[in-house]
C-alpha atoms as a PDB file:
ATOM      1  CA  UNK A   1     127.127  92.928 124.276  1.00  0.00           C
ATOM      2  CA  UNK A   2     126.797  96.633 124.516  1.00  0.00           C
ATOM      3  CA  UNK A   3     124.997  97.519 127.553  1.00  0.00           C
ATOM      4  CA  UNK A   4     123.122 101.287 127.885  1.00  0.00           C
ATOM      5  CA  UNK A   5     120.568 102.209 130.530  1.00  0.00           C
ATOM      6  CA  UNK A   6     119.462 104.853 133.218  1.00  0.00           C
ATOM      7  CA  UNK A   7     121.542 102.912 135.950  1.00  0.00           C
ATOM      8  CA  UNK A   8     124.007 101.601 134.198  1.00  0.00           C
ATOM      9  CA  UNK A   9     127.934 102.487 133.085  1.00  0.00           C
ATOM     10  CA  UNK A  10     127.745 102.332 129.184  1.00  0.00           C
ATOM     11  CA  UNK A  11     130.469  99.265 128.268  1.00  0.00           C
ATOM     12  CA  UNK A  12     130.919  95.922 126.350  1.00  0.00           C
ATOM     13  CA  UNK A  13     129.975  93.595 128.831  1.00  0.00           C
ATOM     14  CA  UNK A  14     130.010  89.595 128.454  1.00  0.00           C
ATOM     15  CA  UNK A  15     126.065  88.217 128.974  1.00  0.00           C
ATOM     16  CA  UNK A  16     126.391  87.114 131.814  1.00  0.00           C
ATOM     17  CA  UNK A  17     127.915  90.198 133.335  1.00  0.00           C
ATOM     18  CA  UNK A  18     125.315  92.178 132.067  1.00  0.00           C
ATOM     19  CA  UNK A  19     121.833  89.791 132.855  1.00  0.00           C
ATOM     20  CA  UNK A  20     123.632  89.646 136.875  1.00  0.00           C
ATOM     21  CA  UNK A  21     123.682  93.928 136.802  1.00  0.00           C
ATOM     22  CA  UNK A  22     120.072  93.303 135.188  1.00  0.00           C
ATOM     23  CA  UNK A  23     118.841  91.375 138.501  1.00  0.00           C
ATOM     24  CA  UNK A  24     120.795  93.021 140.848  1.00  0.00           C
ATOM     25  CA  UNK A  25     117.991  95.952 140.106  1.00  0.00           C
ATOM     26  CA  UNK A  26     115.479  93.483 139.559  1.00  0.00           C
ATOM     27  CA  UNK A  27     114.691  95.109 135.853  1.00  0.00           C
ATOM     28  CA  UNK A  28     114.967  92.851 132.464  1.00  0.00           C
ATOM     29  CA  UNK A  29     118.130  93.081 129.971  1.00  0.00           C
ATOM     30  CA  UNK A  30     115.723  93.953 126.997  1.00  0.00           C
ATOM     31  CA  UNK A  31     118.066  93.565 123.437  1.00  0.00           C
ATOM     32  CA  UNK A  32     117.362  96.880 121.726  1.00  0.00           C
ATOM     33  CA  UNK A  33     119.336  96.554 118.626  1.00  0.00           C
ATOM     34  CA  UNK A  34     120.013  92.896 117.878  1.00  0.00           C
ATOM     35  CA  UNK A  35     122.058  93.436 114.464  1.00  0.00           C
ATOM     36  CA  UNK A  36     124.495  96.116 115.959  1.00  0.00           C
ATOM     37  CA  UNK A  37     128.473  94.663 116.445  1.00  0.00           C
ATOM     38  CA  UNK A  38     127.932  93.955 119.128  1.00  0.00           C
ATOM     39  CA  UNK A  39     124.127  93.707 119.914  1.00  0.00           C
ATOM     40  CA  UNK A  40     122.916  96.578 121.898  1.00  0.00           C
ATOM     41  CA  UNK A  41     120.841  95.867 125.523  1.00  0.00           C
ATOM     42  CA  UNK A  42     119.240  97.951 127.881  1.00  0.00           C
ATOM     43  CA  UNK A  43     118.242  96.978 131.391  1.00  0.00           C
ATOM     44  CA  UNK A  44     114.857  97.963 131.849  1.00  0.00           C
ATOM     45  CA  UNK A  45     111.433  97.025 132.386  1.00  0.00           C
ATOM     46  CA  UNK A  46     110.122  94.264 129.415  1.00  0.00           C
ATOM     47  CA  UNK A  47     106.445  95.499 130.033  1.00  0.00           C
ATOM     48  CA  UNK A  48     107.302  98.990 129.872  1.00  0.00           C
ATOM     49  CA  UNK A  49     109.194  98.717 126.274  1.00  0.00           C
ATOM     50  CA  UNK A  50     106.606  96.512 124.704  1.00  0.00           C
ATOM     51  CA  UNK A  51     104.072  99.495 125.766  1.00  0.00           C
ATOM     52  CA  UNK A  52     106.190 101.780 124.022  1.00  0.00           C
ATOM     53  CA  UNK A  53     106.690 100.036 120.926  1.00  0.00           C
ATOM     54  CA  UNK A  54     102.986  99.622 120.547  1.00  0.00           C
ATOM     55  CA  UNK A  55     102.488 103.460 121.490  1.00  0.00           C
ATOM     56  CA  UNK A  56     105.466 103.803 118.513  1.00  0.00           C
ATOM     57  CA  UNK A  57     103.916 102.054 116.121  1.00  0.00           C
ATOM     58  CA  UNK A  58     100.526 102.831 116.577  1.00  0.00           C
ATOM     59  CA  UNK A  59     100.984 106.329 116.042  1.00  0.00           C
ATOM     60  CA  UNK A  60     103.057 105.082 112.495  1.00  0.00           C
ATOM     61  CA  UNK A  61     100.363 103.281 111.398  1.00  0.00           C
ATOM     62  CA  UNK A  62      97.819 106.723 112.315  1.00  0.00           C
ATOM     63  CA  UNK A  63     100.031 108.710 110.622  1.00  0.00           C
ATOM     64  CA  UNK A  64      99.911 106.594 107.101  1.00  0.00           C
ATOM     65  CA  UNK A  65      97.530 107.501 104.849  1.00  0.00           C
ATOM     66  CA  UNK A  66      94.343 104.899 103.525  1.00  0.00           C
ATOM     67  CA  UNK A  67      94.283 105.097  99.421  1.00  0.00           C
ATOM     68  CA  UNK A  68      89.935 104.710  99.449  1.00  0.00           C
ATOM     69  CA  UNK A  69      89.017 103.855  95.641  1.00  0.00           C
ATOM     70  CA  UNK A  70      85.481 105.421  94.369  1.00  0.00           C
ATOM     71  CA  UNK A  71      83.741 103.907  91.208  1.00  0.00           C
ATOM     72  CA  UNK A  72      82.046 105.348  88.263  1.00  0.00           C
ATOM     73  CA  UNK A  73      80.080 103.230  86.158  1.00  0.00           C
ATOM     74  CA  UNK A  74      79.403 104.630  82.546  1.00  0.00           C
ATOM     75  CA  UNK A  75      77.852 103.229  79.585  1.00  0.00           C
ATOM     76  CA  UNK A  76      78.956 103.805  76.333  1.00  0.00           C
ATOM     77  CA  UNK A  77      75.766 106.271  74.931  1.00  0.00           C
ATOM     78  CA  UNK A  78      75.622 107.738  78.719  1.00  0.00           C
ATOM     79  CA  UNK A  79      73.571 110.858  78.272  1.00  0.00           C
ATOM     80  CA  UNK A  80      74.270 114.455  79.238  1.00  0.00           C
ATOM     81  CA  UNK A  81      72.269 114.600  82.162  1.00  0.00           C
ATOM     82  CA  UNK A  82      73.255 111.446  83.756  1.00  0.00           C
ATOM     83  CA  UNK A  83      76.705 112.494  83.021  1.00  0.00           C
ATOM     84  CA  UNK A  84      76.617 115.574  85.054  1.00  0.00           C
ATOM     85  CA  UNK A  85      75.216 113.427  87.579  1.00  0.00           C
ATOM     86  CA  UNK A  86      78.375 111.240  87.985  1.00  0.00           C
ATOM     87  CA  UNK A  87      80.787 114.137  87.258  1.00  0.00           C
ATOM     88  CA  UNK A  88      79.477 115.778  90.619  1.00  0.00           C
ATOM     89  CA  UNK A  89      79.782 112.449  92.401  1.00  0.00           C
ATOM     90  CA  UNK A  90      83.147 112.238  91.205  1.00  0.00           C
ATOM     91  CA  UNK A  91      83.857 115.668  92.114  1.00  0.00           C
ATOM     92  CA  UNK A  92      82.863 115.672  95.550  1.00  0.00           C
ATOM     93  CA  UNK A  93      84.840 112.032  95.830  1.00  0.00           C
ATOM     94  CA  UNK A  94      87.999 114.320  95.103  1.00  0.00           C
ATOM     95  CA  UNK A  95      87.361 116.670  97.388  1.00  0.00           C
ATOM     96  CA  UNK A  96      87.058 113.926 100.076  1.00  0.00           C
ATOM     97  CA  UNK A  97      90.462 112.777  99.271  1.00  0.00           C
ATOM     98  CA  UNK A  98      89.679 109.477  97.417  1.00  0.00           C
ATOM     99  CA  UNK A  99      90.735 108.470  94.181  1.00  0.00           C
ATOM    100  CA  UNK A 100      88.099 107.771  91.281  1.00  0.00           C
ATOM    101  CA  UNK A 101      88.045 104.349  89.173  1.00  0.00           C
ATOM    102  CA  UNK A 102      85.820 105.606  86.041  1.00  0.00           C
ATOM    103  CA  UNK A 103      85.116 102.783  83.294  1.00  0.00           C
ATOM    104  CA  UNK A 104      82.876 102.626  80.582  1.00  0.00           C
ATOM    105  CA  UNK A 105      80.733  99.030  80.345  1.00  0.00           C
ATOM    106  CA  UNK A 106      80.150  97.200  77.147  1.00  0.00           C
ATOM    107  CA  UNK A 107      77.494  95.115  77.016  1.00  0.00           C
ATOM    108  CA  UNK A 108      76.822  92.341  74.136  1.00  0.00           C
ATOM    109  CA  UNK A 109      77.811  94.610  70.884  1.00  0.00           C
ATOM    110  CA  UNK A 110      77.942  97.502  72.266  1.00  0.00           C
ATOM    111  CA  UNK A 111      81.897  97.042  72.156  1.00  0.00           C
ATOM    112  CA  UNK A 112      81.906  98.488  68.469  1.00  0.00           C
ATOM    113  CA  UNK A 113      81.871 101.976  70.276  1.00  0.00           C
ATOM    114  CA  UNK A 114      85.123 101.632  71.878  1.00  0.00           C
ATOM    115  CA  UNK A 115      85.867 105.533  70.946  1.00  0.00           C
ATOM    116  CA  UNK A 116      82.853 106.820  72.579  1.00  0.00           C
ATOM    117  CA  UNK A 117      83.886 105.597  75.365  1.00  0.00           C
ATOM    118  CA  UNK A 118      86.773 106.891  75.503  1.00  0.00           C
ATOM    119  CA  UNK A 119      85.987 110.748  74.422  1.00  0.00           C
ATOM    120  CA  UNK A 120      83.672 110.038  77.400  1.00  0.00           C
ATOM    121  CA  UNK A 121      86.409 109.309  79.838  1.00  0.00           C
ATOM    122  CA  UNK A 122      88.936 111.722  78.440  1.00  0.00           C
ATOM    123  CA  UNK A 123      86.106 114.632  78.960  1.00  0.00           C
ATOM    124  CA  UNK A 124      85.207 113.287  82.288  1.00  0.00           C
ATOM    125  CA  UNK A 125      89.230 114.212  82.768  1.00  0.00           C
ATOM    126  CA  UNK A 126      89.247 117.221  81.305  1.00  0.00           C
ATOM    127  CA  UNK A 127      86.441 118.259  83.218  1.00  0.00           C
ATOM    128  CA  UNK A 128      87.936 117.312  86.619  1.00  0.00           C
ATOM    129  CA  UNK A 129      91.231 119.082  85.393  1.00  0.00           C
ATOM    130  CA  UNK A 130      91.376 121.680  88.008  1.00  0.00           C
ATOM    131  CA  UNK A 131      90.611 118.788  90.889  1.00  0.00           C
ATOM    132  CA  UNK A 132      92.434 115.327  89.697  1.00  0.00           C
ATOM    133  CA  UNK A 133      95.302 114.428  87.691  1.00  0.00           C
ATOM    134  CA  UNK A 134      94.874 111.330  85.611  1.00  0.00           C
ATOM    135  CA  UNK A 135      97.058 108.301  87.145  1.00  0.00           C
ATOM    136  CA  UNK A 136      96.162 106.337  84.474  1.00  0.00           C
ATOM    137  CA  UNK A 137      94.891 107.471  80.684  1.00  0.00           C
ATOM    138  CA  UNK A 138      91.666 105.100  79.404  1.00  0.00           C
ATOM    139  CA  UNK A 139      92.218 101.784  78.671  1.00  0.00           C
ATOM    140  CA  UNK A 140      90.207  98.682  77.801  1.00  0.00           C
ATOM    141  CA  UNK A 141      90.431  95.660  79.787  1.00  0.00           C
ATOM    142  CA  UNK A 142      88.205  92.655  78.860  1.00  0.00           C
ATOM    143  CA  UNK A 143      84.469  94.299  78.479  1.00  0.00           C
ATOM    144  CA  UNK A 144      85.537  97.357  80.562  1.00  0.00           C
ATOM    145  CA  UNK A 145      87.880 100.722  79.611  1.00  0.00           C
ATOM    146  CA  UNK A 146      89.503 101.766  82.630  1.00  0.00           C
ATOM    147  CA  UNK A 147      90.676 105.551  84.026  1.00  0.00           C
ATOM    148  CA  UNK A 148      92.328 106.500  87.101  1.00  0.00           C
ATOM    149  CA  UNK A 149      92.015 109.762  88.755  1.00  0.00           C
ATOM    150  CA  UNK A 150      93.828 110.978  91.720  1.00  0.00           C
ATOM    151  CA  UNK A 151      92.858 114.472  93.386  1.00  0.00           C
ATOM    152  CA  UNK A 152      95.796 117.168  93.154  1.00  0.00           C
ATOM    153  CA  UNK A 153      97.585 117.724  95.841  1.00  0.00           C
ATOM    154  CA  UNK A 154      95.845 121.327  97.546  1.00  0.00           C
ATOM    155  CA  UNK A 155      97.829 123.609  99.235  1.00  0.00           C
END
């Protein structure tokens, strides 16, 4: 195995060489790269590396973004005012960052106005033109018609 550390003339050492240098100093032989030819080990403290990797990976997993969904509920004869209503809502969920699931309910036989509906998504897009991009154009799933907004990216 490959053996680098603070104390420690870099080499190919056999295992056993290298876990006796690791006691001498009383520190672990921690294996840092397992699927190198030949693996790589450092002799250091365990405790200390598993701290580190945490630290590592914590800040990662800060660093990654959350997608957060928002829903707007619309029915098919939604009126003006109520639509302004949910336009701001979906508005301010852009600014926040968060995409916006809009879909348009039919109930019972209310279904025969698929295409109001959908003008009613595609202005709710073209309203929010300047804020989102659409992800995904309207489309009906089961009692439901589905569109995905993302916010643009600002600069």
């Amino acid at each position: 195995m490959r053996l680098v550390g603070d104390n420690v003339e870099v080499g190919v050492y056999p295992t056993k060489k290298a876990l006796e240098m690791a006691e001498e100093q009383g520190l672990d032989l921690v294996e840092i790269s397992p699927n190198a030819n030949p693996p790589v080990c450092k002799i250091m403290e365990y405790s200390k590396f598993m701290y580190e990797q945490k630290k590592r990976e914590k800040a990662l997993k800060a660093k990654a973004s959350k997608v957060v969904i928002k829903e707007i509920r619309f029915g098919p004869q939604t009126d003006d005012h109520d639509y302004e209503f949910k336009k701001r809502n979906a508005e301010k969920f852009l600014k926040d960052g968060a995409k916006v699931k809009a879909f348009v309910f039919f109930k019972g036989r209310s279904i025969i106005f698929k295409d109001q509906g959908e003008i009613l998504l595609l202005r709710l897009a073209q309203d929010l033109e300047e804020l989102a991009k659409v992800e995904q154009l309207p489309k009906l799933e089961g009692k439901r018609m589905i569109m995905f907004l993302a916010p643009k990216k600002s600069k």
